[in-house]
C-alpha atoms as a PDB file:
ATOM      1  CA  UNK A   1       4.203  19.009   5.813  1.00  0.00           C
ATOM      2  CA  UNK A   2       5.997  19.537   2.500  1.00  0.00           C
ATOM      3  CA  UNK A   3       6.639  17.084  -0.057  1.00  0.00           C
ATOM      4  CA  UNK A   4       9.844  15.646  -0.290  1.00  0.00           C
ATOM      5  CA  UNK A   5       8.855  12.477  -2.377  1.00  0.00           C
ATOM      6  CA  UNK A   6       7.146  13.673  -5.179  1.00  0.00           C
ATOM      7  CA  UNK A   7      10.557  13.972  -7.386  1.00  0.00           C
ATOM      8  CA  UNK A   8      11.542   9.958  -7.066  1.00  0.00           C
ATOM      9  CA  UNK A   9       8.239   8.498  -6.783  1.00  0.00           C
ATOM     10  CA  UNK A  10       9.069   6.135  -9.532  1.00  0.00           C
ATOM     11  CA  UNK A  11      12.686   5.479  -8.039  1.00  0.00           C
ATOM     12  CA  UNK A  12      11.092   4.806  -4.667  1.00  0.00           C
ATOM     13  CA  UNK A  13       8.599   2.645  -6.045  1.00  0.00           C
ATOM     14  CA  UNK A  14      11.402   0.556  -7.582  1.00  0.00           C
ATOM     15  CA  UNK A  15      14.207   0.715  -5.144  1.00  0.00           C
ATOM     16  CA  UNK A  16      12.877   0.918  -1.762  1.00  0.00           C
ATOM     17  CA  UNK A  17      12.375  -1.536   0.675  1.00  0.00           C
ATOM     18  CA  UNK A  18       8.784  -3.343   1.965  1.00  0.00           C
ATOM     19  CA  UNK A  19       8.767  -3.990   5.793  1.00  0.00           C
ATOM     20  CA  UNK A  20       9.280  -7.619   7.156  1.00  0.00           C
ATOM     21  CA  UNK A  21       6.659 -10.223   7.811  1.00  0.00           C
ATOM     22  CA  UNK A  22       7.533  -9.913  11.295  1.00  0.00           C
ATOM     23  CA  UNK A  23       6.767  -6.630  11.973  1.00  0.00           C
ATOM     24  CA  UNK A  24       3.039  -7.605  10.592  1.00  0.00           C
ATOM     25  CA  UNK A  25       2.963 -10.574  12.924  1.00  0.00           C
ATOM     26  CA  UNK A  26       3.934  -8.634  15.670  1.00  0.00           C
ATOM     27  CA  UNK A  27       1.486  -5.577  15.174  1.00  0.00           C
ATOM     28  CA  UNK A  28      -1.728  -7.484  14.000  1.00  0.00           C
ATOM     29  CA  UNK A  29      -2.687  -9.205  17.114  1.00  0.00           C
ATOM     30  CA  UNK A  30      -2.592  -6.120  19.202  1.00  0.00           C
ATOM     31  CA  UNK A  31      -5.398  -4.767  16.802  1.00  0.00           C
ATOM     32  CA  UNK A  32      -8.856  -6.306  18.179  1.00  0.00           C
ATOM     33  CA  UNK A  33     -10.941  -4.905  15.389  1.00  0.00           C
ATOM     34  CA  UNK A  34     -10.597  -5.753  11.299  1.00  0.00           C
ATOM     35  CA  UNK A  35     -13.003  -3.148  10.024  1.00  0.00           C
ATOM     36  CA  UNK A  36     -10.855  -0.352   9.195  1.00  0.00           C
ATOM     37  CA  UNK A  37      -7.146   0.455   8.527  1.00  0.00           C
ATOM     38  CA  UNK A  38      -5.453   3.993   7.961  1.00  0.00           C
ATOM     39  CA  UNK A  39      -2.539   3.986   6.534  1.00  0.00           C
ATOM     40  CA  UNK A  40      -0.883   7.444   6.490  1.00  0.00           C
ATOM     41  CA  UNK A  41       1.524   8.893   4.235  1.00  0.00           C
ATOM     42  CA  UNK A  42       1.575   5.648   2.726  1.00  0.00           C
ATOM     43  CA  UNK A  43       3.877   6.405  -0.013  1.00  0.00           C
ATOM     44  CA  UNK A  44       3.356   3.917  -3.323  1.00  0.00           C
ATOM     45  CA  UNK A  45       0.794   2.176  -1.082  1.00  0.00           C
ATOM     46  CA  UNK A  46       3.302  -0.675  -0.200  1.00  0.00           C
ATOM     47  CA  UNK A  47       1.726  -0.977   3.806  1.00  0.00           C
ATOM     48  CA  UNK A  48      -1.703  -0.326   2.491  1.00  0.00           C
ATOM     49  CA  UNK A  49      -1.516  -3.857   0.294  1.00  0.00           C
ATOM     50  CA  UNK A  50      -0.812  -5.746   3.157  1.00  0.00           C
ATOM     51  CA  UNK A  51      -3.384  -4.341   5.416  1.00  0.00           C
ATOM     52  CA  UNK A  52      -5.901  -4.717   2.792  1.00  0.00           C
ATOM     53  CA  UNK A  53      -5.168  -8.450   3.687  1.00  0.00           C
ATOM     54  CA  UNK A  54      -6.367  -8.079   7.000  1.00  0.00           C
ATOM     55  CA  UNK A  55      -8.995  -5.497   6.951  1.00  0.00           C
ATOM     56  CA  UNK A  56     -12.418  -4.978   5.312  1.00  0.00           C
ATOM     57  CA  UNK A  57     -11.178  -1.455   3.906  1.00  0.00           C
ATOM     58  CA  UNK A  58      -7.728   0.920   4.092  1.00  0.00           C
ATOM     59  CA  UNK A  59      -7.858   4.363   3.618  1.00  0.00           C
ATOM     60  CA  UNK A  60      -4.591   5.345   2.595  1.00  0.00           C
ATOM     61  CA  UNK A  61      -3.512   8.946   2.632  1.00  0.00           C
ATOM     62  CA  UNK A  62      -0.244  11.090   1.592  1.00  0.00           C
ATOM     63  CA  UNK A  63       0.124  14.583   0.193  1.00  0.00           C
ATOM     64  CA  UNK A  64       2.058  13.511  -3.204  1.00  0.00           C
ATOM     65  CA  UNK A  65       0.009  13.378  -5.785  1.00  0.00           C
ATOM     66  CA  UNK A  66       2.723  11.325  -7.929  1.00  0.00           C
ATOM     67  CA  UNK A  67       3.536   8.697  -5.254  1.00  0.00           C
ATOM     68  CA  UNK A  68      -0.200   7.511  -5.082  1.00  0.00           C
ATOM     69  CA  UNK A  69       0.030   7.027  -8.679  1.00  0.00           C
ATOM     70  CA  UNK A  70       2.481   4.616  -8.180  1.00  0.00           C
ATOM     71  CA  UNK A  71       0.506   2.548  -5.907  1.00  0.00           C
ATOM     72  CA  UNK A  72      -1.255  -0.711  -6.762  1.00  0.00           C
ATOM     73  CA  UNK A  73      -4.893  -0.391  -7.139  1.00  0.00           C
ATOM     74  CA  UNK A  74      -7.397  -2.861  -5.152  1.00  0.00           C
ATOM     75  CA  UNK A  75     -10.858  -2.685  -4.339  1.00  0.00           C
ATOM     76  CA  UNK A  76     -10.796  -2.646  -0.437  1.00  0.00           C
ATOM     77  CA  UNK A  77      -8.126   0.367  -0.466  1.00  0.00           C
ATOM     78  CA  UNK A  78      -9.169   4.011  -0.797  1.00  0.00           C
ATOM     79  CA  UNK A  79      -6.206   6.502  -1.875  1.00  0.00           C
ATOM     80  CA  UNK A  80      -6.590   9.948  -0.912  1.00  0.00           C
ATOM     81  CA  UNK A  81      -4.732  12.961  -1.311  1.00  0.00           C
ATOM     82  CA  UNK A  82      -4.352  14.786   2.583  1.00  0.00           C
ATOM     83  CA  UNK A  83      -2.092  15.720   5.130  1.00  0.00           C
ATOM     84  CA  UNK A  84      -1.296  13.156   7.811  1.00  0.00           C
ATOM     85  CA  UNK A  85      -2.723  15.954  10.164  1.00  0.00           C
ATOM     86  CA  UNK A  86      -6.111  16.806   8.439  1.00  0.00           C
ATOM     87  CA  UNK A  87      -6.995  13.521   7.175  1.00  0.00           C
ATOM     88  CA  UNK A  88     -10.823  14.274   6.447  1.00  0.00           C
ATOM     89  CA  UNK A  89     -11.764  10.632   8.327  1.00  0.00           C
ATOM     90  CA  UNK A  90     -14.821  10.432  10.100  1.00  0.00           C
ATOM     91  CA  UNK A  91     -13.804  10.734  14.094  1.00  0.00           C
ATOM     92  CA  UNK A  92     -13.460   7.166  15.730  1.00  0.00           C
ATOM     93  CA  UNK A  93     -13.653   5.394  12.288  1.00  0.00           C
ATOM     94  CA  UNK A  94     -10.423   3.586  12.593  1.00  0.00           C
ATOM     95  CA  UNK A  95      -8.930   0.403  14.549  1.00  0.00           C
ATOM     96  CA  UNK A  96      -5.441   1.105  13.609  1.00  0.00           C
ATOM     97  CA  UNK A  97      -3.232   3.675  12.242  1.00  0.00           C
ATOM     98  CA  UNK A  98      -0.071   2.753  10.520  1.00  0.00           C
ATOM     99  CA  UNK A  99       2.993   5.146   9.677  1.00  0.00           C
ATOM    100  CA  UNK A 100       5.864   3.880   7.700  1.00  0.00           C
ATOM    101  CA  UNK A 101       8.935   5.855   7.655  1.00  0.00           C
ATOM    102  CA  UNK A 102       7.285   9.018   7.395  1.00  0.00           C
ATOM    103  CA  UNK A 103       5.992  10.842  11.092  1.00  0.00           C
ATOM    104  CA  UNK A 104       9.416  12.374  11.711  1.00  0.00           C
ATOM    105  CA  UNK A 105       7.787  14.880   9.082  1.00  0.00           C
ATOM    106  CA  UNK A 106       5.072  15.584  10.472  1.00  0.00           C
ATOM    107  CA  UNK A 107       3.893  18.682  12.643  1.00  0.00           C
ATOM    108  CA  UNK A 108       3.835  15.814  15.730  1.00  0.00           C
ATOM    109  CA  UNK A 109       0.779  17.637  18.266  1.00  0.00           C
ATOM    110  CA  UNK A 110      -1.247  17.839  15.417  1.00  0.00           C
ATOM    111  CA  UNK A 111      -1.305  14.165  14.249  1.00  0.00           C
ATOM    112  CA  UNK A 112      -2.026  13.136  17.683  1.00  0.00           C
ATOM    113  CA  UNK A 113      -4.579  15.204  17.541  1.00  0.00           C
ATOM    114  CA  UNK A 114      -6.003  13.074  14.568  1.00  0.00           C
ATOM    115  CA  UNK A 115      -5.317   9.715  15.553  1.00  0.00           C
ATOM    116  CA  UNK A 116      -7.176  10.432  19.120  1.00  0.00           C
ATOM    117  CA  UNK A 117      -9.824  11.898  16.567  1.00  0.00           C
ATOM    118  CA  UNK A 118     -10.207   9.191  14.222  1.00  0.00           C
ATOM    119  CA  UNK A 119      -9.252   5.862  16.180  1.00  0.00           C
ATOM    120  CA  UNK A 120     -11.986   4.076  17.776  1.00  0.00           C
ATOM    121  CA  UNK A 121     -11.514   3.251  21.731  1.00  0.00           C
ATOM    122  CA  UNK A 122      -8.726   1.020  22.182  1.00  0.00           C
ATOM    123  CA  UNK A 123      -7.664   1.744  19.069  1.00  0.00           C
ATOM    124  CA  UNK A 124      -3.972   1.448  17.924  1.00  0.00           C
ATOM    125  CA  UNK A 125      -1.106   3.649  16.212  1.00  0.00           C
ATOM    126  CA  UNK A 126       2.045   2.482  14.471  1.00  0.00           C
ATOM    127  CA  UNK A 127       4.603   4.358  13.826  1.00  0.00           C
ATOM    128  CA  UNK A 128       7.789   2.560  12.031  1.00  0.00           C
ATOM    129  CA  UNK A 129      10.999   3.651  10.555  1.00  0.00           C
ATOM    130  CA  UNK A 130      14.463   1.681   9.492  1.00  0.00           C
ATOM    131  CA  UNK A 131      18.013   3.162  10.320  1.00  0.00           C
ATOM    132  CA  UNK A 132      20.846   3.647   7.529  1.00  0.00           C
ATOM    133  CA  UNK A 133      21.465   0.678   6.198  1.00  0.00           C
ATOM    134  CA  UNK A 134      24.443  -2.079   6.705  1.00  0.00           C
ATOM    135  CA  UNK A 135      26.149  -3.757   4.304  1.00  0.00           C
ATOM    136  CA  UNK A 136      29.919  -5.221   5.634  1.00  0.00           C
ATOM    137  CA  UNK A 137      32.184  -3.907   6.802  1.00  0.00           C
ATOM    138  CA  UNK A 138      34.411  -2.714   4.312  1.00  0.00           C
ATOM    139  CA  UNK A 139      31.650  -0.569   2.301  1.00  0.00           C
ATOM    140  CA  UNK A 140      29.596   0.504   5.943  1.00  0.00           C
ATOM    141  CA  UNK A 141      32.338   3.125   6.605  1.00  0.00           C
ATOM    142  CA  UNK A 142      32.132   4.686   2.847  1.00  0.00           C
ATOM    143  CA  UNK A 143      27.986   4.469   3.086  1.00  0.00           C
ATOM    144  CA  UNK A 144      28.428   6.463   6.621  1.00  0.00           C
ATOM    145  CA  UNK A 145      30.818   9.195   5.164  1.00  0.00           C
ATOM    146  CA  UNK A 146      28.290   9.831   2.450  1.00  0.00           C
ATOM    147  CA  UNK A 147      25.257   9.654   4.487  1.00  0.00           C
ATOM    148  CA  UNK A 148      26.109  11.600   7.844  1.00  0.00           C
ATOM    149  CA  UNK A 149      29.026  13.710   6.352  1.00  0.00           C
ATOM    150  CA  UNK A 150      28.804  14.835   2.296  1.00  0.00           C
ATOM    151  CA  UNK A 151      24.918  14.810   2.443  1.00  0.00           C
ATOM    152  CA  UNK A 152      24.750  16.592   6.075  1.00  0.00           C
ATOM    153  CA  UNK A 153      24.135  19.752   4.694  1.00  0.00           C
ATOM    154  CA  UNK A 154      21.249  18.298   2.545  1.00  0.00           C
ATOM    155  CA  UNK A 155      18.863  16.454   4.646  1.00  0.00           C
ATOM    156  CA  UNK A 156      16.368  18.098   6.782  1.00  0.00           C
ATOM    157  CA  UNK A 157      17.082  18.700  10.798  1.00  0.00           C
ATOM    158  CA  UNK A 158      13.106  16.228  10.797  1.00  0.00           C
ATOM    159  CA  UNK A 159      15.379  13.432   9.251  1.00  0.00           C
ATOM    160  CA  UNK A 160      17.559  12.771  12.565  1.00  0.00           C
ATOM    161  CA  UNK A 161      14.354  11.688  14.281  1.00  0.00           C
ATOM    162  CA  UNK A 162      15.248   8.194  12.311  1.00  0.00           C
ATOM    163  CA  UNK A 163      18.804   8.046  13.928  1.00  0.00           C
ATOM    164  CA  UNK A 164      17.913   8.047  17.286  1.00  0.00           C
ATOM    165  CA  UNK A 165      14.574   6.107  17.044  1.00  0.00           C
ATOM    166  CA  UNK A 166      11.741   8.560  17.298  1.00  0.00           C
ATOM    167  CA  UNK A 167      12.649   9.429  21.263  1.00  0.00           C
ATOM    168  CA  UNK A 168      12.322  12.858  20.952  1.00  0.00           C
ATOM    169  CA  UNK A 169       8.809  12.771  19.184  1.00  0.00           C
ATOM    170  CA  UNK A 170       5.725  12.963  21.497  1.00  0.00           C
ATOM    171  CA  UNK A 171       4.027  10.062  21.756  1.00  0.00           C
ATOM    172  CA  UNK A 172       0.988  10.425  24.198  1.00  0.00           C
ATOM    173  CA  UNK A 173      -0.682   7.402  24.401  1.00  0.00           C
ATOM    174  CA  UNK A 174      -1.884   3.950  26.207  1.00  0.00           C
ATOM    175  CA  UNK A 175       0.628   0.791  26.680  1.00  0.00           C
ATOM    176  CA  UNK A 176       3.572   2.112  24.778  1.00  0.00           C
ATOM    177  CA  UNK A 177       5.391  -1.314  23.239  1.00  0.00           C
ATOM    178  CA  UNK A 178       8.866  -1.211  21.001  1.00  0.00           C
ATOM    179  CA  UNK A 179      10.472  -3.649  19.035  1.00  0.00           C
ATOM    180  CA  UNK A 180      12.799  -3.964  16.400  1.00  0.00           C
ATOM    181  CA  UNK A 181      13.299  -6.000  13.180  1.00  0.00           C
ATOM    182  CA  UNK A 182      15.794  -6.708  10.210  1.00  0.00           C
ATOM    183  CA  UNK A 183      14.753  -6.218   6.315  1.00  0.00           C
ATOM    184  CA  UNK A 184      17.591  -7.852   4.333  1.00  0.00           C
ATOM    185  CA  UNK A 185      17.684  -7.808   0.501  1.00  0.00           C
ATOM    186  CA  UNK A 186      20.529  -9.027  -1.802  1.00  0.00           C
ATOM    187  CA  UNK A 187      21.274  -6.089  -4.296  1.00  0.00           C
ATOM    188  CA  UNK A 188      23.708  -5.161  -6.755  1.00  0.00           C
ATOM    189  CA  UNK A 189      26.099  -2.356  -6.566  1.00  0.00           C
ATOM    190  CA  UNK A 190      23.580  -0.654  -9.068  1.00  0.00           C
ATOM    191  CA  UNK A 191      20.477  -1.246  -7.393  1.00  0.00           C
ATOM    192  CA  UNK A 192      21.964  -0.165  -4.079  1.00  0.00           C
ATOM    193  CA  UNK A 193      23.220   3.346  -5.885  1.00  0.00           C
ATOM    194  CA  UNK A 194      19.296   3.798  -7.366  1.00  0.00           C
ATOM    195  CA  UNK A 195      18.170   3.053  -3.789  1.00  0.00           C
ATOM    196  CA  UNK A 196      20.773   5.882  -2.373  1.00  0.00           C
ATOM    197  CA  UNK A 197      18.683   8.400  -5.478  1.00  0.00           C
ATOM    198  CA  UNK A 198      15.050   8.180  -3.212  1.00  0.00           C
ATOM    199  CA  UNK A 199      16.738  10.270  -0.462  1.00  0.00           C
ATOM    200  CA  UNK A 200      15.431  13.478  -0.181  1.00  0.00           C
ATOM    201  CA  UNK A 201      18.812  14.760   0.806  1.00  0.00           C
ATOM    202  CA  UNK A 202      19.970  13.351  -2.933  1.00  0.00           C
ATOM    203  CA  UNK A 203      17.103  14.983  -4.658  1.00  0.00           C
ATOM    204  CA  UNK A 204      17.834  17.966  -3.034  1.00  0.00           C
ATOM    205  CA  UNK A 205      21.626  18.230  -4.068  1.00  0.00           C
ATOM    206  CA  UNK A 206      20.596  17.461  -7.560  1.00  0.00           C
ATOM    207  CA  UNK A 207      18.320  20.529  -7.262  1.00  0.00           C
ATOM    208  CA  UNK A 208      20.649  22.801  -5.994  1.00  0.00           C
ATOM    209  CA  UNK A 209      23.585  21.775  -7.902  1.00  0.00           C
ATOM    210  CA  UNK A 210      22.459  20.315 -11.293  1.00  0.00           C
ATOM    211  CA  UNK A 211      24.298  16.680 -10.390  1.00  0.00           C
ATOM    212  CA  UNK A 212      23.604  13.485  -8.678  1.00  0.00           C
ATOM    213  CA  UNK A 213      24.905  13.383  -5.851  1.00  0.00           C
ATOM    214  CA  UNK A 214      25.558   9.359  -5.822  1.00  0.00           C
ATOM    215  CA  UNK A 215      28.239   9.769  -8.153  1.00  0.00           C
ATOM    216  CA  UNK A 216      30.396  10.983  -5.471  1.00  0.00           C
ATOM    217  CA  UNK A 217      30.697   7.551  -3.904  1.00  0.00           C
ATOM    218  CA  UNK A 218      29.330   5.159  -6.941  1.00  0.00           C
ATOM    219  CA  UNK A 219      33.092   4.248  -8.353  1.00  0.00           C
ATOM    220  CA  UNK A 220      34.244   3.448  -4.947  1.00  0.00           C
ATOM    221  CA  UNK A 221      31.319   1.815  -3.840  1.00  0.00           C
ATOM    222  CA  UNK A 222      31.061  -0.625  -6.959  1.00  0.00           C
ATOM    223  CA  UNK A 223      34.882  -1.201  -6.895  1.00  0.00           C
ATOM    224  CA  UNK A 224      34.552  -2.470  -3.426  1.00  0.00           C
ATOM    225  CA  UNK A 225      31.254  -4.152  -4.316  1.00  0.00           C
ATOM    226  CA  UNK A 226      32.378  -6.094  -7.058  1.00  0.00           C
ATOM    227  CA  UNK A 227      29.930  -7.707  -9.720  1.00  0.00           C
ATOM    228  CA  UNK A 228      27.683  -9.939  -7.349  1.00  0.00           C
ATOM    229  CA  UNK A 229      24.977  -9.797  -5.223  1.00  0.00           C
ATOM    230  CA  UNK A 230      25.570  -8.290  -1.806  1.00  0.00           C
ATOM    231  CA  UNK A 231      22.855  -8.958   1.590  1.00  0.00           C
ATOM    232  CA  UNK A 232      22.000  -5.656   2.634  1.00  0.00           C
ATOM    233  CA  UNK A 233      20.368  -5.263   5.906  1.00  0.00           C
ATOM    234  CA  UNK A 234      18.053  -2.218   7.283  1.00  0.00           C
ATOM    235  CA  UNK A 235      17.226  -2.107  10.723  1.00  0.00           C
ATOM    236  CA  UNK A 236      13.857  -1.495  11.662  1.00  0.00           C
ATOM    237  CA  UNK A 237      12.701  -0.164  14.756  1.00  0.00           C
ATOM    238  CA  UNK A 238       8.602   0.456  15.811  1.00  0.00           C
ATOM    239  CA  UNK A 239       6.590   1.882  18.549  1.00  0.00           C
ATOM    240  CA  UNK A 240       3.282   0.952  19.552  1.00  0.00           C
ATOM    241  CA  UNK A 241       0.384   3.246  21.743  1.00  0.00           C
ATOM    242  CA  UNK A 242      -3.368   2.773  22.150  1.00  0.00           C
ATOM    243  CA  UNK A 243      -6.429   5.177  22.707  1.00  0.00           C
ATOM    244  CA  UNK A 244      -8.310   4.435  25.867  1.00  0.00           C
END
């Protein structure tokens, strides 16, 4: 797994979104035991702090070195630096694993491979992700363009897996559940055009061409935004398995 998200960790500490309450109330009762969370690839640690609400310890695990020094420190959460494949837990350690936005880049047979490793019997994985974000309808069209057209050429082939919901990504386990979810913010033009700078494809056109990318779109888009506050709106979609 390479890392994308080493390059914006601050930005995507700043500008990205946390996942609804819902999606918590939803996945915690289908979890029996409280002993033990991992959360992988967890980023700036932003799932980790609210399963450290819920279970005795987290281990919390990504391969940037940069975005676990953005995340907050607390003394039932245990950042470590692996690969979601070769996460170095002890084998049926776990009761849950979590995945926010993030197992589209994995090498998918071999984190199976962990999570029947490390999860305890009736264990359970999460894996989450949100779809390109809505706005109205008047700046949706101009958010598409830039998205699925001028950064096309940018984002990796892995990154589609979001747009059509992790289907094509094994997932080979026990009492398979979906369900889906809203995040809404209200942002400025501005914050919405730092948000747009944590995409990998962004970071990679500013590497490859010496210029950010956003300002392709960001007089058009704040024109059309205006001065206020806008509700932004990220659909969230999550499936569900369990080890027998």
């Amino acid at each position: 797994m390479l890392d994308r998200f080493s390059d914006q960790a601050s930005l995507y500490a700043r500008y990205r979104i946390d996942y609804p309450a819902a999606l918590y109330e939803w996945l915690l009762p289908r979890v029996s035991g409280r002993a033990h969370a991992w959360d992988c690839a967890t980023g700036n640690g932003q799932v980790a702090v609210v399963l450290a609400r819920h279970f005795a310890h987290v281990t919390a695990t990504d391969i940037s070195a940069a975005q676990l020094a953005e995340a907050p420190r607390l003394p039932n959460i245990t950042y470590q630096l692996a690969p979601a494949e070769q996460s170095a837990l002890p084998t049926q350690s776990v009761d849950v694993v979590t995945v926010g936005q993030a197992v589209h880049w994995f090498e998918p047979e071999a984190f199976n491979q962990e999570v029947r490793r490390v999860l305890r019997p009736g264990g359970v994985v999460a894996e989450w992700g949100y779809g390109l974000v809505q706005v109205r309808a008047d700046l949706d069209p101009l958010i598409r363009r830039f998205y699925a057209e001028t950064m096309r050429p940018y984002w990796d082939e892995n990154r589609w897996h979001i747009d059509d919901e992790y289907t094509r990504l094994p997932f080979p386990f026990a009492a398979v559940e979906y369900a889906h979810f809203t995040e809404s913010r209200r942002w400025t033009a501005g914050h919405f055009l730092n948000y747009l700078r944590t995409w990998s494809s962004v970071v990679k056109y500013q590497k490859q061409h010496g210029q950010d990318a956003v300002l392709l779109l960001a007089d058009d888009l704040t024109r059309i935004w205006g001065e206020e506050e806008r509700e932004v709106r990220f659909p969230v979609f999550v499936r569900l398995g369990r080890v027998e």
